[in-house]
N, C-alpha and C. Protein backbone atom coordinates (compact mmCIF):
# COMPACT_ATOMS: atom_id res chain seq x y z
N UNK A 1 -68.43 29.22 -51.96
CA UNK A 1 -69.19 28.54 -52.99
C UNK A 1 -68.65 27.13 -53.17
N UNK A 2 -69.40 25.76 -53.18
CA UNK A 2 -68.75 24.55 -53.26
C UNK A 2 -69.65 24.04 -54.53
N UNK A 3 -69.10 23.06 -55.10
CA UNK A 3 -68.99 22.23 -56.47
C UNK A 3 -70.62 21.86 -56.70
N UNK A 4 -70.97 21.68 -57.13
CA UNK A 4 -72.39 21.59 -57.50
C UNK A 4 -72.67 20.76 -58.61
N UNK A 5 -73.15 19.78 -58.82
CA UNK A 5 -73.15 18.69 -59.78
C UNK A 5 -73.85 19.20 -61.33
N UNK A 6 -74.94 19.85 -60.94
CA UNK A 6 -76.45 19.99 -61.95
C UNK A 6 -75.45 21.30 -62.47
N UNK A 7 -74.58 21.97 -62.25
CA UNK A 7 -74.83 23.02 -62.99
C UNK A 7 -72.78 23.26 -63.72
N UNK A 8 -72.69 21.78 -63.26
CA UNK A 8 -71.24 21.34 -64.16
C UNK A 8 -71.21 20.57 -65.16
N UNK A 9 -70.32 20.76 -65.46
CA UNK A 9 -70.87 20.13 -67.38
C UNK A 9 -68.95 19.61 -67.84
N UNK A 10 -69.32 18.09 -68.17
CA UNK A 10 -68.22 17.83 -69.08
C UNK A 10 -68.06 17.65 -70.59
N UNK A 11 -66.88 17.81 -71.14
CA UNK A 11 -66.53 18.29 -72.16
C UNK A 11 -66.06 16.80 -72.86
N UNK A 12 -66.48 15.94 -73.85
CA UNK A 12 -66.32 14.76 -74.61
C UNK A 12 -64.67 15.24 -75.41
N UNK A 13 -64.14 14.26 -75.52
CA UNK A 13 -62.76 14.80 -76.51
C UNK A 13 -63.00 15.20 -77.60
N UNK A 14 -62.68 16.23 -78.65
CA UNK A 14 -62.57 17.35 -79.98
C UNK A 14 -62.31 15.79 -80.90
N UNK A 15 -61.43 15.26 -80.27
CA UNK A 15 -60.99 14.05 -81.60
C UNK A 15 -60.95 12.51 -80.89
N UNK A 16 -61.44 11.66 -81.58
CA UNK A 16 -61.55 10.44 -81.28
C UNK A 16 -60.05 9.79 -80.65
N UNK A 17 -59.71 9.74 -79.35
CA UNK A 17 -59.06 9.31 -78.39
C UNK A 17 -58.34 8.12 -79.40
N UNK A 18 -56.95 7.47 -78.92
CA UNK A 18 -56.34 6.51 -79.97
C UNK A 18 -56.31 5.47 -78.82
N UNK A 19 -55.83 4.36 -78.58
CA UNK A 19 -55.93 3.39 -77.82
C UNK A 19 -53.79 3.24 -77.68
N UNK A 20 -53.89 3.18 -76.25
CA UNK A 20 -52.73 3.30 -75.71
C UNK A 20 -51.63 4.82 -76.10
N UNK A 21 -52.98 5.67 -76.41
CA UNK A 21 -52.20 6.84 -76.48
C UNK A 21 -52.67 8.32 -75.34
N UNK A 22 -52.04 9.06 -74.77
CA UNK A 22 -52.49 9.70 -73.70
C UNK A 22 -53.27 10.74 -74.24
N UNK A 23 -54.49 10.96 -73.64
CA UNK A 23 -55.56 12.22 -73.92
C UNK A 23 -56.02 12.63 -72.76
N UNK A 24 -57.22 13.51 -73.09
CA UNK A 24 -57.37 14.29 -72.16
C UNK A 24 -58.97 14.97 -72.70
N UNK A 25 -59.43 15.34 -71.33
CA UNK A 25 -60.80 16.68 -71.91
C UNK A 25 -61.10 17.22 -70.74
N UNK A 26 -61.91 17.84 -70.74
CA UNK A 26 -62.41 19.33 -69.85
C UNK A 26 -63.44 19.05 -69.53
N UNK A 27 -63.40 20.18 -68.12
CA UNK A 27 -65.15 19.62 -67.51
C UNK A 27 -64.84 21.36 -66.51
N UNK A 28 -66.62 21.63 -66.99
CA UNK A 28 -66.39 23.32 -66.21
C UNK A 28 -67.06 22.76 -65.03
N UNK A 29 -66.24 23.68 -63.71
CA UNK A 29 -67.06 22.98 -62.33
C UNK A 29 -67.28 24.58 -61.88
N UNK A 30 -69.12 23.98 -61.25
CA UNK A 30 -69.77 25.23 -61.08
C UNK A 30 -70.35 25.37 -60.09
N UNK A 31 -70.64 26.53 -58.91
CA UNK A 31 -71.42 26.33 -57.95
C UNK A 31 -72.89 26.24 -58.18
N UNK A 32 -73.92 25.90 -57.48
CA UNK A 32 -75.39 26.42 -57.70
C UNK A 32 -75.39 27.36 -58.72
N UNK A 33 -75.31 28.61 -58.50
CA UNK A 33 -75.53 29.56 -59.04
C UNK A 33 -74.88 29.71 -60.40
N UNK A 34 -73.95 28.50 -61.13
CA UNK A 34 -73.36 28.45 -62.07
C UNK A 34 -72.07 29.40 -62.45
N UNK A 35 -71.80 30.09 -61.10
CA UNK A 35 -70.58 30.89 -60.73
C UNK A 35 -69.27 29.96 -60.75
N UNK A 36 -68.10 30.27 -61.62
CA UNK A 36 -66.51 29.11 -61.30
C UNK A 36 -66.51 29.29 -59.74
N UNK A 37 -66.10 27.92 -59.51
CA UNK A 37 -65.43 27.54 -58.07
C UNK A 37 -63.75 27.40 -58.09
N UNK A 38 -63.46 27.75 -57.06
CA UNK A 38 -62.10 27.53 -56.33
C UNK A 38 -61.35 26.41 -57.28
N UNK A 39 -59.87 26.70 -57.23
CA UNK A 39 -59.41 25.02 -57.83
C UNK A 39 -59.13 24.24 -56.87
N UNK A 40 -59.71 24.50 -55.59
CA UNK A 40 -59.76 23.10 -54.71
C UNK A 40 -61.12 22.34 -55.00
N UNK A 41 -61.38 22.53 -56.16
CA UNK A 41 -62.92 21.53 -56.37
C UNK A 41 -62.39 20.22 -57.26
N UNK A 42 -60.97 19.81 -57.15
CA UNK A 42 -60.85 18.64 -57.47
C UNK A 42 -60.92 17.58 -56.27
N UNK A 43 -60.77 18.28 -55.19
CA UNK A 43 -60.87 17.12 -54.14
C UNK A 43 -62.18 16.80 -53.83
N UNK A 44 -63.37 17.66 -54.77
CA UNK A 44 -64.68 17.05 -54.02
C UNK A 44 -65.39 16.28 -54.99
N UNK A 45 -64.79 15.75 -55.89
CA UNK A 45 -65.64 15.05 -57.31
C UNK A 45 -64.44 13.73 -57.63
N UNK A 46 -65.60 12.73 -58.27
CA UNK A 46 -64.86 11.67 -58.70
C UNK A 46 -64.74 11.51 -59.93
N UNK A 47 -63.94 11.05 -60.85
CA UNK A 47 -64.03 10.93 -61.92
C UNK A 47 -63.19 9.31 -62.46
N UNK A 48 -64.41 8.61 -63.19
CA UNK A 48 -63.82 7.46 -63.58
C UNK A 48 -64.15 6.72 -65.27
N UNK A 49 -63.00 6.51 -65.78
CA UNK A 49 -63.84 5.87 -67.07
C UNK A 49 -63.25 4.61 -67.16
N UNK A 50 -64.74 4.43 -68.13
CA UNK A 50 -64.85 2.78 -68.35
C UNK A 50 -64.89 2.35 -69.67
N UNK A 51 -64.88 1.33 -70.34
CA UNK A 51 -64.84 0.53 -71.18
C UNK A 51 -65.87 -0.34 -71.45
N UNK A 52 -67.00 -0.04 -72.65
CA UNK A 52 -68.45 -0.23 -72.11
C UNK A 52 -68.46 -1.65 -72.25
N UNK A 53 -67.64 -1.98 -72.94
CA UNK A 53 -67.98 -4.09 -73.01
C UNK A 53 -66.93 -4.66 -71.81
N UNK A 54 -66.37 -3.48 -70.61
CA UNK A 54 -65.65 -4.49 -69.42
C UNK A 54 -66.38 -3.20 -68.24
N UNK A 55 -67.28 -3.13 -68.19
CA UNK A 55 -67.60 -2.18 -67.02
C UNK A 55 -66.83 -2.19 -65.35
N UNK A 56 -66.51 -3.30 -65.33
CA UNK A 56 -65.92 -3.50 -64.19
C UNK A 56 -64.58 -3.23 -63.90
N UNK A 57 -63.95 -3.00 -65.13
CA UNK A 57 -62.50 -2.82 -65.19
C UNK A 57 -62.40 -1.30 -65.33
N UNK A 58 -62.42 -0.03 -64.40
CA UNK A 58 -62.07 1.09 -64.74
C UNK A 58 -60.41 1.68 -65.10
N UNK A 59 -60.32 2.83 -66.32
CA UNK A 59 -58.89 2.97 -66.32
C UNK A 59 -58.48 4.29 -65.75
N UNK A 60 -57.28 4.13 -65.33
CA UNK A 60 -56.86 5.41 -64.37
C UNK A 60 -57.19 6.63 -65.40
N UNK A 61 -57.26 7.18 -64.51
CA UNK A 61 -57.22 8.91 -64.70
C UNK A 61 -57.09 9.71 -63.26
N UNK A 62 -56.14 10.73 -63.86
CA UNK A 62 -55.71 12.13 -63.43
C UNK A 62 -56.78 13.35 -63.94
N UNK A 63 -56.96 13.63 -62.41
CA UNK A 63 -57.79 15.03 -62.44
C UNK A 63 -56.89 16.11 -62.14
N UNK A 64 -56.70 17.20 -63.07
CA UNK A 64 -55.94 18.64 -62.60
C UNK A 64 -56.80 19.59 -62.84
N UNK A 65 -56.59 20.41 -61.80
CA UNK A 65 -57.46 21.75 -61.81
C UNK A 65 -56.79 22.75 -62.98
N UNK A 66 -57.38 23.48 -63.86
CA UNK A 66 -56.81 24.31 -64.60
C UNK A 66 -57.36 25.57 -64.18
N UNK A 67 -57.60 25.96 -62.81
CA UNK A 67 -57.48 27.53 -62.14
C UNK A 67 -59.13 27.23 -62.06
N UNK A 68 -59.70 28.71 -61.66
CA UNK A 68 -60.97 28.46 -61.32
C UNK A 68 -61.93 28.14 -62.18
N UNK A 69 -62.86 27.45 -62.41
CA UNK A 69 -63.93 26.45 -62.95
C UNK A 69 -63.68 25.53 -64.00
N UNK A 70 -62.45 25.29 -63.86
CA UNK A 70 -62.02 24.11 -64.87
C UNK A 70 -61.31 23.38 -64.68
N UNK A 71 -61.20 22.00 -65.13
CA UNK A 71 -60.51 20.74 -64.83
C UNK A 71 -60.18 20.26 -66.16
N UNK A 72 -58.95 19.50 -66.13
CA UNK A 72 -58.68 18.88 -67.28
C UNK A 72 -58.50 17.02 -66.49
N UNK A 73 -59.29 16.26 -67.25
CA UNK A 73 -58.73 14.71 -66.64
C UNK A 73 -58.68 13.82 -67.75
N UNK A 74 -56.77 13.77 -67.27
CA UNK A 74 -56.06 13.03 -68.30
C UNK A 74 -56.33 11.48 -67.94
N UNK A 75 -56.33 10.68 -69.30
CA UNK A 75 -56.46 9.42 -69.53
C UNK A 75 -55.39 8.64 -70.26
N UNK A 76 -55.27 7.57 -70.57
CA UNK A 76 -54.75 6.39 -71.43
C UNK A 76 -55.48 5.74 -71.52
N UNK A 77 -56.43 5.43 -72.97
CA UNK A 77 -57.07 4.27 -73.19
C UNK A 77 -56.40 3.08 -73.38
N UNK A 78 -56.40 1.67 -72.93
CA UNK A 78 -55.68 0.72 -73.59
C UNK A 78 -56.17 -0.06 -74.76
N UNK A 79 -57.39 0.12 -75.03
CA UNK A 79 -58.09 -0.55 -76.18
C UNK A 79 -58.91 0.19 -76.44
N UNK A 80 -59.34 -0.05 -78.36
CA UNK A 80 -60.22 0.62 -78.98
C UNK A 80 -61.75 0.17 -78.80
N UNK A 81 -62.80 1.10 -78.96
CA UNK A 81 -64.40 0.64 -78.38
C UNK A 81 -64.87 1.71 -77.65
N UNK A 82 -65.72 1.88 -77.55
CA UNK A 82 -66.98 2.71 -76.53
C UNK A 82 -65.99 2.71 -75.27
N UNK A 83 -66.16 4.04 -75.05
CA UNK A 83 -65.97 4.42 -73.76
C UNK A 83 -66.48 5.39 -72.95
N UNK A 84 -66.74 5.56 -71.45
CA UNK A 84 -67.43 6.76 -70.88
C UNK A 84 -66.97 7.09 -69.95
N UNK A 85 -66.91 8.57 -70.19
CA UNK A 85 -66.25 9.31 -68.53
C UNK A 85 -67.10 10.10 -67.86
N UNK A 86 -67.28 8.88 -66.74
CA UNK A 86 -68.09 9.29 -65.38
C UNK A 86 -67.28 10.79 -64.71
N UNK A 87 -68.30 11.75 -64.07
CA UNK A 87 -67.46 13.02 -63.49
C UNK A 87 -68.55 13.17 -62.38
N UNK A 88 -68.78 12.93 -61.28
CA UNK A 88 -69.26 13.06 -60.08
C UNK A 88 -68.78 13.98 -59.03
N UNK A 89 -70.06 14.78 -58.97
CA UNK A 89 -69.81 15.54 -57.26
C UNK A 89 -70.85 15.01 -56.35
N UNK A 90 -70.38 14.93 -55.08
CA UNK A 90 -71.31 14.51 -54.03
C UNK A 90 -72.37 12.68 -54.73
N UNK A 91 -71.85 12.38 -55.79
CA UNK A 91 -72.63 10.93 -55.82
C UNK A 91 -73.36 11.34 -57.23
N UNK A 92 -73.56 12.93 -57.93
CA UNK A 92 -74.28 13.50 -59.01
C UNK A 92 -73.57 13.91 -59.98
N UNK A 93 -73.60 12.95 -60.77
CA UNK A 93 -73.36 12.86 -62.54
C UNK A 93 -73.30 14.80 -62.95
N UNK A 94 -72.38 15.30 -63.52
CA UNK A 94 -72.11 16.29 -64.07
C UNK A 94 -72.89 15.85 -65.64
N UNK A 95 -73.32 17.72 -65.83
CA UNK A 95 -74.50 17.48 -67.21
C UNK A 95 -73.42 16.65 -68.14
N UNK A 96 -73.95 15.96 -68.82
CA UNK A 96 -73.40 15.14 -69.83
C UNK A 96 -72.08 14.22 -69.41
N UNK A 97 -72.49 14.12 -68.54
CA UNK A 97 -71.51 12.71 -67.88
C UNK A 97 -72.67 11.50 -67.25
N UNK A 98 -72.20 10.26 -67.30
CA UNK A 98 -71.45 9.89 -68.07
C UNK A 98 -71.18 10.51 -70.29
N UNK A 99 -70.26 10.82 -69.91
CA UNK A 99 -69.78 11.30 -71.55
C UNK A 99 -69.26 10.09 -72.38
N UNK A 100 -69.73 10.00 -73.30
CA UNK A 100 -69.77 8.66 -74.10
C UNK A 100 -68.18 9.05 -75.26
N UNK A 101 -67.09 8.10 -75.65
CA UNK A 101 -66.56 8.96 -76.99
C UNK A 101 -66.07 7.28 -77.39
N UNK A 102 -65.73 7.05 -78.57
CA UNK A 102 -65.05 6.55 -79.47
C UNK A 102 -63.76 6.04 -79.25
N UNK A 103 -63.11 4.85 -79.05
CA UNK A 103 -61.17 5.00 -78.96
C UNK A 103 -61.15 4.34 -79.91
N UNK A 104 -60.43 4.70 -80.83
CA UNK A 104 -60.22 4.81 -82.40
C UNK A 104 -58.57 3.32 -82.00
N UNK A 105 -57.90 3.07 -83.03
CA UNK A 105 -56.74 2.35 -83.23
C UNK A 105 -55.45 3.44 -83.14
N UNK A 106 -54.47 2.79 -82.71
CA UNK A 106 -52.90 3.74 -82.83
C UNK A 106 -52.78 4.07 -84.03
C-alpha cells in the first residue's frame, strides 16, 4: 500500500505556535483505501511551511514518522503572522493542507 494524497489529512496546531519557539503537529498518511501506511511514507511526501507575507522564504522542518499512519513535522517559527503548512504526496496537497495557523509572540 503506498501514500496517497486525497485520503491524508493534516492536523493544524491545538495552540497558536509562539515565534522562535519549537512546535510541532500531525498529519495521518493514508493509502487509497484510507488504510495506515508503512512508516517509510516519510520518504514519499514533502512538507514545507511558509510565511504568508514572505512566500518565498520557506522555514525548515523535520518530518518523523510516529509508526504506521502518522507523522509528526516539527517546526521553529521565527516570526509572528500567518503561516501555512504545505504536506504533499506525489505533487497532491493532503486534505487540509496547505493548513493555515496563527504564530502568536514569545
Amino acid at each position: 500500500n503506498s501514500l496517497y494524497a486525497k485520503t491524508s489529512k493534516v492536523h493544524a496546531p491545538t495552540f497558536p505556535p509562539r515565534s522562535g519557539v519549537s512546535d510541532w503537529l500531525q498529519a495521518d498518511v493514508r493509502d487509497i483505501c484510507d488504510n495506515s501506511i508503512a512508516e517509510d511514507a516519510v520518504a514519499h511526501l514533502q512538507a514545507d511551511l511558509e510565511r504568508v507575507d514572505s512566500p518565498n522564504n520557506s522555514i525548515l522542518v523535520d518530518v518523523v514518522s510516529q509508526g504506521p499512519g502518522k507523522i509528526t513535522v516539527f517546526f521553529t517559527p521565527g516570526r509572528r503572522g500567518l503561516h501555512r503548512m504545505h504536506i504533499l504526496a506525489g505533487g497532491v496537497h493532503f486534505q487540509d493542507s496547505p493548513a493555515p495557523f496563527q504564530v502568536i509572540p514569545a
